[in-house]
PDB file of N, CA and C in Angstrom:
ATOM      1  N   UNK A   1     -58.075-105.437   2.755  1.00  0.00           N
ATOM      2  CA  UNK A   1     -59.326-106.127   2.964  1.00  0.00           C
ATOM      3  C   UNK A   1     -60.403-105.456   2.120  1.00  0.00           C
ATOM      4  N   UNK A   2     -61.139-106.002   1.598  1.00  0.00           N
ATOM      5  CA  UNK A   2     -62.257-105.795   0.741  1.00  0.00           C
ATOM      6  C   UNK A   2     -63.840-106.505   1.605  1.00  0.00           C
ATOM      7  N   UNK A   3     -65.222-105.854   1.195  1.00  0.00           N
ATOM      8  CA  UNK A   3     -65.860-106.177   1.814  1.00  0.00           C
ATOM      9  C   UNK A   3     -67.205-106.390   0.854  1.00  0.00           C
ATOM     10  N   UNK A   4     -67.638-107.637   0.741  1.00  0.00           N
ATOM     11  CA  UNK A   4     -68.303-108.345  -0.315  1.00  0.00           C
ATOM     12  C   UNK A   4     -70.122-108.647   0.702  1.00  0.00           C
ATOM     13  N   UNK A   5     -70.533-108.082  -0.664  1.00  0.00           N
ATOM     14  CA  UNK A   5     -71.801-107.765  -0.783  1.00  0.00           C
ATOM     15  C   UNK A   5     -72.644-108.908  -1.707  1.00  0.00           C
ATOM     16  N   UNK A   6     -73.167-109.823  -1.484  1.00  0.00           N
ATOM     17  CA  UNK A   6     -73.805-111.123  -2.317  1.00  0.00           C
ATOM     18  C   UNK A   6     -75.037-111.023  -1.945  1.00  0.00           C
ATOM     19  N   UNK A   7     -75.571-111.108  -3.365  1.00  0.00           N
ATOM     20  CA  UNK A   7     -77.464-111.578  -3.269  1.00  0.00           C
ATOM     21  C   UNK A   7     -77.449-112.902  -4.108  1.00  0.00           C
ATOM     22  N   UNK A   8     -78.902-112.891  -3.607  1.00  0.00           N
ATOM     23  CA  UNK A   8     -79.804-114.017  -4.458  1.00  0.00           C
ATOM     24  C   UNK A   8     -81.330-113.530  -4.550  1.00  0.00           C
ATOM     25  N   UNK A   9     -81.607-113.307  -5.775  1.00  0.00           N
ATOM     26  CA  UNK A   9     -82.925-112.338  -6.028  1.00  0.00           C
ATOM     27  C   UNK A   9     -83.577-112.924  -6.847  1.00  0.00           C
ATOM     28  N   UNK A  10     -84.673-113.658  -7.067  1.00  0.00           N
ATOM     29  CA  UNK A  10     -85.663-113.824  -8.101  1.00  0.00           C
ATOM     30  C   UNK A  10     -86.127-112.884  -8.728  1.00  0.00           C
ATOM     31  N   UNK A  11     -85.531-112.542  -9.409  1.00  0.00           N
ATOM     32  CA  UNK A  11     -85.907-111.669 -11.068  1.00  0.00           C
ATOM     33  C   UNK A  11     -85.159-112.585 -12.442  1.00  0.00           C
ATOM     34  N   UNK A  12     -86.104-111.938 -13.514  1.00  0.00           N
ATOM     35  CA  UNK A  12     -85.124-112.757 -14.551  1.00  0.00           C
ATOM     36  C   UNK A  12     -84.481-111.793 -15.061  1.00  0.00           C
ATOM     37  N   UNK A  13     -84.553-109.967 -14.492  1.00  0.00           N
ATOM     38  CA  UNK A  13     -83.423-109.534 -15.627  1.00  0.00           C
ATOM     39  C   UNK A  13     -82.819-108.070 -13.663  1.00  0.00           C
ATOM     40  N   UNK A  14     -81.688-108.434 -13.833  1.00  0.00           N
ATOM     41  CA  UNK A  14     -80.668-107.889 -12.699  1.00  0.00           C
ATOM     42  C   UNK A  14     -80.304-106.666 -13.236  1.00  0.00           C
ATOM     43  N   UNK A  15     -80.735-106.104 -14.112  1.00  0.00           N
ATOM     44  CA  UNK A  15     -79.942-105.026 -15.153  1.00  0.00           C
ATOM     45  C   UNK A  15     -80.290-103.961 -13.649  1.00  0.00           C
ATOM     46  N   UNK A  16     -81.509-103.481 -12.922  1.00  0.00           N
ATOM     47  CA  UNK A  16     -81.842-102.907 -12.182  1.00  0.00           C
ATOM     48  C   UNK A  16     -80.594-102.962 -10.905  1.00  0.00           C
ATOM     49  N   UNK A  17     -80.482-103.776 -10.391  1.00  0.00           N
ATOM     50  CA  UNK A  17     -79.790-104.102  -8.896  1.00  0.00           C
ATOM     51  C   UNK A  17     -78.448-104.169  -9.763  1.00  0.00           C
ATOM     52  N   UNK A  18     -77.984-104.327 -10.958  1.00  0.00           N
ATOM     53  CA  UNK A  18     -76.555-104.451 -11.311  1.00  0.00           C
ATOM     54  C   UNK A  18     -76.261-102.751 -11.483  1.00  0.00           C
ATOM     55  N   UNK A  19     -77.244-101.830 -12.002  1.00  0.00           N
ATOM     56  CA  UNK A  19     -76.691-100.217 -11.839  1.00  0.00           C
ATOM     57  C   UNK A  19     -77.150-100.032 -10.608  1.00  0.00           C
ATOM     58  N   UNK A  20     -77.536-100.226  -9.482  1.00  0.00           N
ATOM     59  CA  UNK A  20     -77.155-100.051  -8.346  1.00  0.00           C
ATOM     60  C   UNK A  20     -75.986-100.116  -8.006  1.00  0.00           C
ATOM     61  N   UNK A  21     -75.394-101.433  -8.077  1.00  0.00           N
ATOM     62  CA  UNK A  21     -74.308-101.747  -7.391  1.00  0.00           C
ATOM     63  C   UNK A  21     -72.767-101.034  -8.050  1.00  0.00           C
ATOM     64  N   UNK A  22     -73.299-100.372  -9.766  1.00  0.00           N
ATOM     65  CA  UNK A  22     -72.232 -99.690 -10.783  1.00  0.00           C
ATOM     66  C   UNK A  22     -72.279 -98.783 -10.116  1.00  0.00           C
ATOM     67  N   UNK A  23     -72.912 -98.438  -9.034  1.00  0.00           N
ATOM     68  CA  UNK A  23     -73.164 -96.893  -8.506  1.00  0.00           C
ATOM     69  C   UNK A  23     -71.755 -96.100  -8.104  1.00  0.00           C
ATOM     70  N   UNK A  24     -71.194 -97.998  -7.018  1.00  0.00           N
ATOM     71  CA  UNK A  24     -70.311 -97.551  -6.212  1.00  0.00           C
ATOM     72  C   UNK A  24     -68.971 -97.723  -6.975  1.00  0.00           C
ATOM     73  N   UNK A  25     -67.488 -97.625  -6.524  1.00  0.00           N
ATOM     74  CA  UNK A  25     -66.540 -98.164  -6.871  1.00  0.00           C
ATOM     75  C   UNK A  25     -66.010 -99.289  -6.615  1.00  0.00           C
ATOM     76  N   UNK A  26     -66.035-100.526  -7.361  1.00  0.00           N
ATOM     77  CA  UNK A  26     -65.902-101.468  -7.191  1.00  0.00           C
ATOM     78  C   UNK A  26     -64.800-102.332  -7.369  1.00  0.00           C
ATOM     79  N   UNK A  27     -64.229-103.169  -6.335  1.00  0.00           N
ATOM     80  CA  UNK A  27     -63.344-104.120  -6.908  1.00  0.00           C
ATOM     81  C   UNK A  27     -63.113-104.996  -7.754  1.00  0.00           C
ATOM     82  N   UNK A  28     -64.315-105.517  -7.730  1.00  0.00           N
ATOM     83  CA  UNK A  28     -64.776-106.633  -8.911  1.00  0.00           C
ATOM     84  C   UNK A  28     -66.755-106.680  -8.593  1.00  0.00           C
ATOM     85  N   UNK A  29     -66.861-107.466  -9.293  1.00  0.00           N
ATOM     86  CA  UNK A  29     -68.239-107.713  -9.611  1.00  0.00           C
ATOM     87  C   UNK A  29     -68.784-108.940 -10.333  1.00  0.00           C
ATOM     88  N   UNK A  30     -69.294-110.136  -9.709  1.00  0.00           N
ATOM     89  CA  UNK A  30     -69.361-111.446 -10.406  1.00  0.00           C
ATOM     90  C   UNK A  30     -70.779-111.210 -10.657  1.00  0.00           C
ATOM     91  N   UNK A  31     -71.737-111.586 -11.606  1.00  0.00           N
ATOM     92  CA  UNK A  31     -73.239-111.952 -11.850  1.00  0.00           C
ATOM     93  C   UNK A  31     -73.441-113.407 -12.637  1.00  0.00           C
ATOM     94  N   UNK A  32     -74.375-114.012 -11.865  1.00  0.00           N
ATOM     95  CA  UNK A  32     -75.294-114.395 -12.786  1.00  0.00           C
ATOM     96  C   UNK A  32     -76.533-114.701 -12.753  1.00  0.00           C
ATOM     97  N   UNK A  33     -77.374-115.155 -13.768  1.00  0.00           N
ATOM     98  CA  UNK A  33     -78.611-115.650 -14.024  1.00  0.00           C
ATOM     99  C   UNK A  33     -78.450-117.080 -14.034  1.00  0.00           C
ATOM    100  N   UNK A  34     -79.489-117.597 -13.225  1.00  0.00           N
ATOM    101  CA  UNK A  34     -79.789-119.424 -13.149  1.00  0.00           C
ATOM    102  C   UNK A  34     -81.191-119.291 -12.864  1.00  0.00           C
ATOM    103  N   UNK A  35     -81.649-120.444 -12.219  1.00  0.00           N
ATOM    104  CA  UNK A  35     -82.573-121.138 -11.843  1.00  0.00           C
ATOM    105  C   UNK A  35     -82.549-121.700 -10.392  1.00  0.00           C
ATOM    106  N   UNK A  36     -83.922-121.531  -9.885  1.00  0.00           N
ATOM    107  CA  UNK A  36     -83.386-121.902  -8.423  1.00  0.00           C
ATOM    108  C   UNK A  36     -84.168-123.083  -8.735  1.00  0.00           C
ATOM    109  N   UNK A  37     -84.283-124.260  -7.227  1.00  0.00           N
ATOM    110  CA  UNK A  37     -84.756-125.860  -7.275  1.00  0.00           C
ATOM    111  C   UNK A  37     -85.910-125.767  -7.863  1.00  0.00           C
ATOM    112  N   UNK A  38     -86.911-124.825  -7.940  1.00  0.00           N
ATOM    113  CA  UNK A  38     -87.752-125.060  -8.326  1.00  0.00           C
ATOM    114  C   UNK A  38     -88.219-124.558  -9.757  1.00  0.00           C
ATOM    115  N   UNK A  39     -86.828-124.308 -10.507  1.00  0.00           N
ATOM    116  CA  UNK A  39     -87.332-123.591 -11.773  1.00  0.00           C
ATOM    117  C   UNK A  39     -87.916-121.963 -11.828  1.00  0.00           C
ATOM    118  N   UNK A  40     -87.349-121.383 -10.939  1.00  0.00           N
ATOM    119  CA  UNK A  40     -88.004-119.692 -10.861  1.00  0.00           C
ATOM    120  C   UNK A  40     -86.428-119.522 -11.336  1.00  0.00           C
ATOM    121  N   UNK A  41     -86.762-118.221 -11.775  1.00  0.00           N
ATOM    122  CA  UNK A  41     -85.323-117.818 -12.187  1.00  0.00           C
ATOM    123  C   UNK A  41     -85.147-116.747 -11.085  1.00  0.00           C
ATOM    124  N   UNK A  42     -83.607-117.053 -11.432  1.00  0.00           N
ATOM    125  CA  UNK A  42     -83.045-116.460  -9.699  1.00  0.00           C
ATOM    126  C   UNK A  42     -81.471-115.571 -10.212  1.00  0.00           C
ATOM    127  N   UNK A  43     -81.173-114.190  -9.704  1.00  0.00           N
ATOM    128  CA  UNK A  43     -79.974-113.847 -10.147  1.00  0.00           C
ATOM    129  C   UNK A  43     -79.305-113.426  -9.219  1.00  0.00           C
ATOM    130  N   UNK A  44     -77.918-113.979  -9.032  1.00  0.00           N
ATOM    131  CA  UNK A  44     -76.887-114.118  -7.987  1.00  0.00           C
ATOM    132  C   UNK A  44     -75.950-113.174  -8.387  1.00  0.00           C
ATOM    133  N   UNK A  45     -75.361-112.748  -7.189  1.00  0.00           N
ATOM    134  CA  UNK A  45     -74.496-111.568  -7.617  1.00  0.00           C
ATOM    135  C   UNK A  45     -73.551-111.780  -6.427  1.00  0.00           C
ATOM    136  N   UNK A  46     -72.114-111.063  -6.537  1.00  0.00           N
ATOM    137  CA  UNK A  46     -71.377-110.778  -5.693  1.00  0.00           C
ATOM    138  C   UNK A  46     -70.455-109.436  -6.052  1.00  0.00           C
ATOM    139  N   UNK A  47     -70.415-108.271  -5.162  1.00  0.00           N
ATOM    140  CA  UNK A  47     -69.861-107.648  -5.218  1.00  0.00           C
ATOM    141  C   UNK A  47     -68.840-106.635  -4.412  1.00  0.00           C
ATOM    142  N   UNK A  48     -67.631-106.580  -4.430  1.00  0.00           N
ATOM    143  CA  UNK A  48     -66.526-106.442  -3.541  1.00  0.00           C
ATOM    144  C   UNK A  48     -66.037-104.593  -3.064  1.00  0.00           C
ATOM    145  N   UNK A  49     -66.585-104.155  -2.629  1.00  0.00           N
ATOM    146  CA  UNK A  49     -66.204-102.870  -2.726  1.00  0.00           C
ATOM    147  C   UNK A  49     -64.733-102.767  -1.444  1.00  0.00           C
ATOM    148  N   UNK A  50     -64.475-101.629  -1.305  1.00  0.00           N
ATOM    149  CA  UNK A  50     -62.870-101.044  -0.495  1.00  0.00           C
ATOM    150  C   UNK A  50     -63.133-100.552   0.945  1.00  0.00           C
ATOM    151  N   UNK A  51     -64.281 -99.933   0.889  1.00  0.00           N
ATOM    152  CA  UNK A  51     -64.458 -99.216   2.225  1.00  0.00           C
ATOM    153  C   UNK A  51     -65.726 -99.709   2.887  1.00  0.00           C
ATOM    154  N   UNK A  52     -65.553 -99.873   3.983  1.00  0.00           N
ATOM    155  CA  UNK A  52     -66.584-100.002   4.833  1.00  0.00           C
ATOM    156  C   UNK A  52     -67.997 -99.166   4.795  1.00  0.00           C
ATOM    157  N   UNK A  53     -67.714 -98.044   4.677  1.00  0.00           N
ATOM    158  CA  UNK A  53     -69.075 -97.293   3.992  1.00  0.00           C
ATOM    159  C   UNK A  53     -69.484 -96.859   2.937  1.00  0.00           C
ATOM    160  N   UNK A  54     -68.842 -97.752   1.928  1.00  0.00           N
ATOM    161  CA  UNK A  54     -69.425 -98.466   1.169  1.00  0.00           C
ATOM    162  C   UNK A  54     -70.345 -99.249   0.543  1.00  0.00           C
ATOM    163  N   UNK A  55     -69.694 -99.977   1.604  1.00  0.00           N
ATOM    164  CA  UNK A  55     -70.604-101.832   1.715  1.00  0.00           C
ATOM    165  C   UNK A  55     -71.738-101.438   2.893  1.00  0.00           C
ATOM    166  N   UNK A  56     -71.877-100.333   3.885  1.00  0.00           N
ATOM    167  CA  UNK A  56     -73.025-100.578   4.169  1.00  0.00           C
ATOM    168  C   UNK A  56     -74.345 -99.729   3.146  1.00  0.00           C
ATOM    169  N   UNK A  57     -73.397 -98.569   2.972  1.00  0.00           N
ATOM    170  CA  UNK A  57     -74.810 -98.050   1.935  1.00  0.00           C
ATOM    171  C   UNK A  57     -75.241 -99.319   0.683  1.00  0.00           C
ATOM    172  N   UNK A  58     -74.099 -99.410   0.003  1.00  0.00           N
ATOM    173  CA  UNK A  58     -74.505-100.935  -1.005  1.00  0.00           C
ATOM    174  C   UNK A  58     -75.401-101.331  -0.314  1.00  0.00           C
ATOM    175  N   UNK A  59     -74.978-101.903   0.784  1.00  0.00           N
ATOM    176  CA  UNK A  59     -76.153-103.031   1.379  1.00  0.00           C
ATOM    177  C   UNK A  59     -77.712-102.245   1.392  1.00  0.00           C
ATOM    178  N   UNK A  60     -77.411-101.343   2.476  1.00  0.00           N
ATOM    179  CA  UNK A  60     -78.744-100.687   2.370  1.00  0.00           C
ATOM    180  C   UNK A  60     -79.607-100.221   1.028  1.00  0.00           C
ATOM    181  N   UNK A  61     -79.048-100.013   0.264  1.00  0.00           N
ATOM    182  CA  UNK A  61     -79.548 -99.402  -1.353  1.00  0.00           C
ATOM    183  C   UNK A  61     -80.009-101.371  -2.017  1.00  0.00           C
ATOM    184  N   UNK A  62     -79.899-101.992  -1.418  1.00  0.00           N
ATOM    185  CA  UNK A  62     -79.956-103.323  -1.993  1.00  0.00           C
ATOM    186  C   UNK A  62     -80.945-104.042  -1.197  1.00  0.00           C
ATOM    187  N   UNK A  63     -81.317-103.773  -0.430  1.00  0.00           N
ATOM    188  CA  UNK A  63     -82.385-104.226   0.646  1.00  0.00           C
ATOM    189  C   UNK A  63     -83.851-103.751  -0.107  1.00  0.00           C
ATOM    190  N   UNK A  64     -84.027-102.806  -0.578  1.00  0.00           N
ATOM    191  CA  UNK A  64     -85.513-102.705  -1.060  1.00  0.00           C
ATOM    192  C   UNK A  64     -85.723-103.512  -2.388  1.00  0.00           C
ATOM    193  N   UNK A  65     -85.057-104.093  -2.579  1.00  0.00           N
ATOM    194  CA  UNK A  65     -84.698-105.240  -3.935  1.00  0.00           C
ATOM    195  C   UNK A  65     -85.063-106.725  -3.151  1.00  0.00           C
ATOM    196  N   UNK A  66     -84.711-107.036  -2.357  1.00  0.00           N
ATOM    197  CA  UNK A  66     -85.062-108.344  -1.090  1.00  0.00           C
ATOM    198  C   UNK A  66     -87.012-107.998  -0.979  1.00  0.00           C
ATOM    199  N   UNK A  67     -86.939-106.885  -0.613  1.00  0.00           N
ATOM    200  CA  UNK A  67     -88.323-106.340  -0.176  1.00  0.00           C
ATOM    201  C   UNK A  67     -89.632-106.492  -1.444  1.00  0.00           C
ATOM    202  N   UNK A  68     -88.851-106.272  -2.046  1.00  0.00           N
ATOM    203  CA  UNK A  68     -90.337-106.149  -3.583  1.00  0.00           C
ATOM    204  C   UNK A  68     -89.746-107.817  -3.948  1.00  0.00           C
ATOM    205  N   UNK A  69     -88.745-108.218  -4.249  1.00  0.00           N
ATOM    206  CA  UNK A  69     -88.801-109.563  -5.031  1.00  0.00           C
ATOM    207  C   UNK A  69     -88.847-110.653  -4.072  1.00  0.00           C
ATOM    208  N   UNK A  70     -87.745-110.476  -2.581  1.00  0.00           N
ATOM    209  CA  UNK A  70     -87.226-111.831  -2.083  1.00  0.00           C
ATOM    210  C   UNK A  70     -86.223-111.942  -2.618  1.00  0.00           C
ATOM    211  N   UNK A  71     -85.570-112.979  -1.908  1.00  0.00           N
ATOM    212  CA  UNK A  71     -84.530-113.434  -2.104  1.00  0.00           C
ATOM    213  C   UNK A  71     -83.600-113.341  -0.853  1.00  0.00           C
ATOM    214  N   UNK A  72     -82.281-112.897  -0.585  1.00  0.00           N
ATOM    215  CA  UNK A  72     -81.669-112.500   0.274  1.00  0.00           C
ATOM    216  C   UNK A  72     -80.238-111.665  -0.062  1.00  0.00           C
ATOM    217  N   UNK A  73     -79.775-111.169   0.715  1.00  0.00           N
ATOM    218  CA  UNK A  73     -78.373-110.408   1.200  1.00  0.00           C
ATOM    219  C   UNK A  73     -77.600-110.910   1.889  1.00  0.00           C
ATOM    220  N   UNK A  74     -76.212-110.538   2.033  1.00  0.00           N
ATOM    221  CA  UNK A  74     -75.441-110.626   2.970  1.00  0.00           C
ATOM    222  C   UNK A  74     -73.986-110.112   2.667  1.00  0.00           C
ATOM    223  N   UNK A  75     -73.232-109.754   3.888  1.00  0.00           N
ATOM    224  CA  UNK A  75     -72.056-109.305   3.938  1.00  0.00           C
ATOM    225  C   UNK A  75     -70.727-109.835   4.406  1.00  0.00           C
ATOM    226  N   UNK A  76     -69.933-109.883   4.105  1.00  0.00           N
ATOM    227  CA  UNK A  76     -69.089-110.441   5.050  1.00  0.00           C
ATOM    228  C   UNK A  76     -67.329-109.627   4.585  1.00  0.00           C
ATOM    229  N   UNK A  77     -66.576-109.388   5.272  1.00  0.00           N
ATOM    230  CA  UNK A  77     -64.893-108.817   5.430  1.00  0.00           C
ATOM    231  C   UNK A  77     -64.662-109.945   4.546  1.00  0.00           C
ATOM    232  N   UNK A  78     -64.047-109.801   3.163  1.00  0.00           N
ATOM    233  CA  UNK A  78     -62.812-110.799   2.578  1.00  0.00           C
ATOM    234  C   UNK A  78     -61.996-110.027   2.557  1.00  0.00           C
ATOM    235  N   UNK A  79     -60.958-111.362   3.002  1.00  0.00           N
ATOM    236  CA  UNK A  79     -59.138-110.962   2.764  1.00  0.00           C
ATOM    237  C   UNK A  79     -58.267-112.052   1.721  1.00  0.00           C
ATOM    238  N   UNK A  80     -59.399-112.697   0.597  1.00  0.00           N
ATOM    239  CA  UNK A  80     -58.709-113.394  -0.309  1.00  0.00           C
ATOM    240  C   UNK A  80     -57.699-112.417  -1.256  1.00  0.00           C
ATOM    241  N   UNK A  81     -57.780-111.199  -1.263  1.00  0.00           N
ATOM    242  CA  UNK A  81     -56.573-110.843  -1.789  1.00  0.00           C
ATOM    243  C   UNK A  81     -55.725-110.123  -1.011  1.00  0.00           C
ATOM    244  N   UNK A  82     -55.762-110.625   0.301  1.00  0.00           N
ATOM    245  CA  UNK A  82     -53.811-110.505   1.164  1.00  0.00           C
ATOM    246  C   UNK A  82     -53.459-111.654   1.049  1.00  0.00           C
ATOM    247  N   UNK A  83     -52.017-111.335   1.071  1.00  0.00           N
ATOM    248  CA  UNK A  83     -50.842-112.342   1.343  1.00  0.00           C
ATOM    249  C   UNK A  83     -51.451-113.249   2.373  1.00  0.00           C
ATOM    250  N   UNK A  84     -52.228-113.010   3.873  1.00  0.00           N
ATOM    251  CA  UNK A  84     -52.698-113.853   4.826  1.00  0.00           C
ATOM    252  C   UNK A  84     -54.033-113.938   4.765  1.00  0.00           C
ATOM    253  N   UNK A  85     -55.021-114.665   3.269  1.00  0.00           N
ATOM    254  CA  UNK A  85     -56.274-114.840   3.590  1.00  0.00           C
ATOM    255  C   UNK A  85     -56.910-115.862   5.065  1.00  0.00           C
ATOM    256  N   UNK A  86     -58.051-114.957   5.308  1.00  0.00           N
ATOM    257  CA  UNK A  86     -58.824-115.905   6.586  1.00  0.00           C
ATOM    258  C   UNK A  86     -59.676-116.297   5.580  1.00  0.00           C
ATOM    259  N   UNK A  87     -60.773-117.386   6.220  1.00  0.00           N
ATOM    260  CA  UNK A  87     -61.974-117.764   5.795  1.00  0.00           C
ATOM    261  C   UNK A  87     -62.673-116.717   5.888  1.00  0.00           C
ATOM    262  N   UNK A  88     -63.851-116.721   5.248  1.00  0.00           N
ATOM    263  CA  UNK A  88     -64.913-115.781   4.977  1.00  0.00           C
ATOM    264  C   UNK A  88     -66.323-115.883   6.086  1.00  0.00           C
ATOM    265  N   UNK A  89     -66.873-114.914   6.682  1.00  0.00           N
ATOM    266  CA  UNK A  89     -67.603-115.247   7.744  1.00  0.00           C
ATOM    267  C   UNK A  89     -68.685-114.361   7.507  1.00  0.00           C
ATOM    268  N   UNK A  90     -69.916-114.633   7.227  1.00  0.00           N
ATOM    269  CA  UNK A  90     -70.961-113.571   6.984  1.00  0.00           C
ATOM    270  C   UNK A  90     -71.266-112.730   8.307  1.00  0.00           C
ATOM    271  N   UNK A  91     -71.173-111.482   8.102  1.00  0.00           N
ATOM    272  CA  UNK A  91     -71.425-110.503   9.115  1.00  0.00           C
ATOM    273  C   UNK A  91     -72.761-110.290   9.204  1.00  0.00           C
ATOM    274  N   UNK A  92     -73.663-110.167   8.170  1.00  0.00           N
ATOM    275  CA  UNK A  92     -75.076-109.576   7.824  1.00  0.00           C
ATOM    276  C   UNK A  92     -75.762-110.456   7.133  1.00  0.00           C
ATOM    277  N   UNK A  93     -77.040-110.753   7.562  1.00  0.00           N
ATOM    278  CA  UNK A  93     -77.599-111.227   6.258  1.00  0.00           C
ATOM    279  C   UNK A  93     -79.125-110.420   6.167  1.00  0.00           C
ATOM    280  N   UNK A  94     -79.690-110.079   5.723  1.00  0.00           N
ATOM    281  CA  UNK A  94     -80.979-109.484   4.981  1.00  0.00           C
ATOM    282  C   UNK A  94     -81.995-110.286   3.840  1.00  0.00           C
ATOM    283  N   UNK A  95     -83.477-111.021   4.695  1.00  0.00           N
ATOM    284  CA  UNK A  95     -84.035-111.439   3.747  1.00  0.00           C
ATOM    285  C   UNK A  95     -85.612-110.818   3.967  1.00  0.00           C
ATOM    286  N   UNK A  96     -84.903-109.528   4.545  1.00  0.00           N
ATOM    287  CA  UNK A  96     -86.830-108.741   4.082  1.00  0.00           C
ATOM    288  C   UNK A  96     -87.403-108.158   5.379  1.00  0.00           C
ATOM    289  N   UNK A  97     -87.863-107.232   5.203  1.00  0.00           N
ATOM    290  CA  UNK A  97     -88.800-107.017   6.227  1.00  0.00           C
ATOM    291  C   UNK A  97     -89.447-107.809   7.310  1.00  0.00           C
ATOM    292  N   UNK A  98     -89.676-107.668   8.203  1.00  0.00           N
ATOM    293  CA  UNK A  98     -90.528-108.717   8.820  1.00  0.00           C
ATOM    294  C   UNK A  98     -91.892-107.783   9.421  1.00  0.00           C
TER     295      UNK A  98
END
């Protein structure tokens, strides 16, 4: 089981929150840059780390990035690479201070 870490951040350049996330050891790592409905540029990320404390420091080291820009977080257990994948179920989500 692997445990995946996904944002959505309005910035136009991720180079910042992408060496964050190089910090840790990673399984994989998807990015990109788009546009959200309204034409702001928005950069999406997903990233899969091994251990559970891991993915919460990730998370936490990724939360003051929600805080200055917006956007959101979240976590959830994948098991798309066992032999018996489940569906994917967000455990966490993080969109800022309140």
């Amino acid at each position: 089981m692997k445990y995946s870490c996904r944002g959505y951040i309005p910035v136009s350049d991720g180079s910042a929150i992408v060496a964050t996330i190089n910090s840790y050891t990673l399984w994989r790592l998807v990015t990109q840059d788009s546009q959200d409905d309204q034409g702001r540029d928005l950069f999406t990320f997903e990233a899969w780390v091994n251990t559970e404390a891991d993915k919460t420091v990730l998370f936490d080291d990724l939360k003051p990035f929600v805080n200055t820009h917006g956007g959101s977080i979240d976590w959830h257990e994948c098991t798309h690479d066992e032999s018996n994948p489940q569906p994917c179920v967000i455990a966490e989500a993080y969109t800022g201070e309140s």
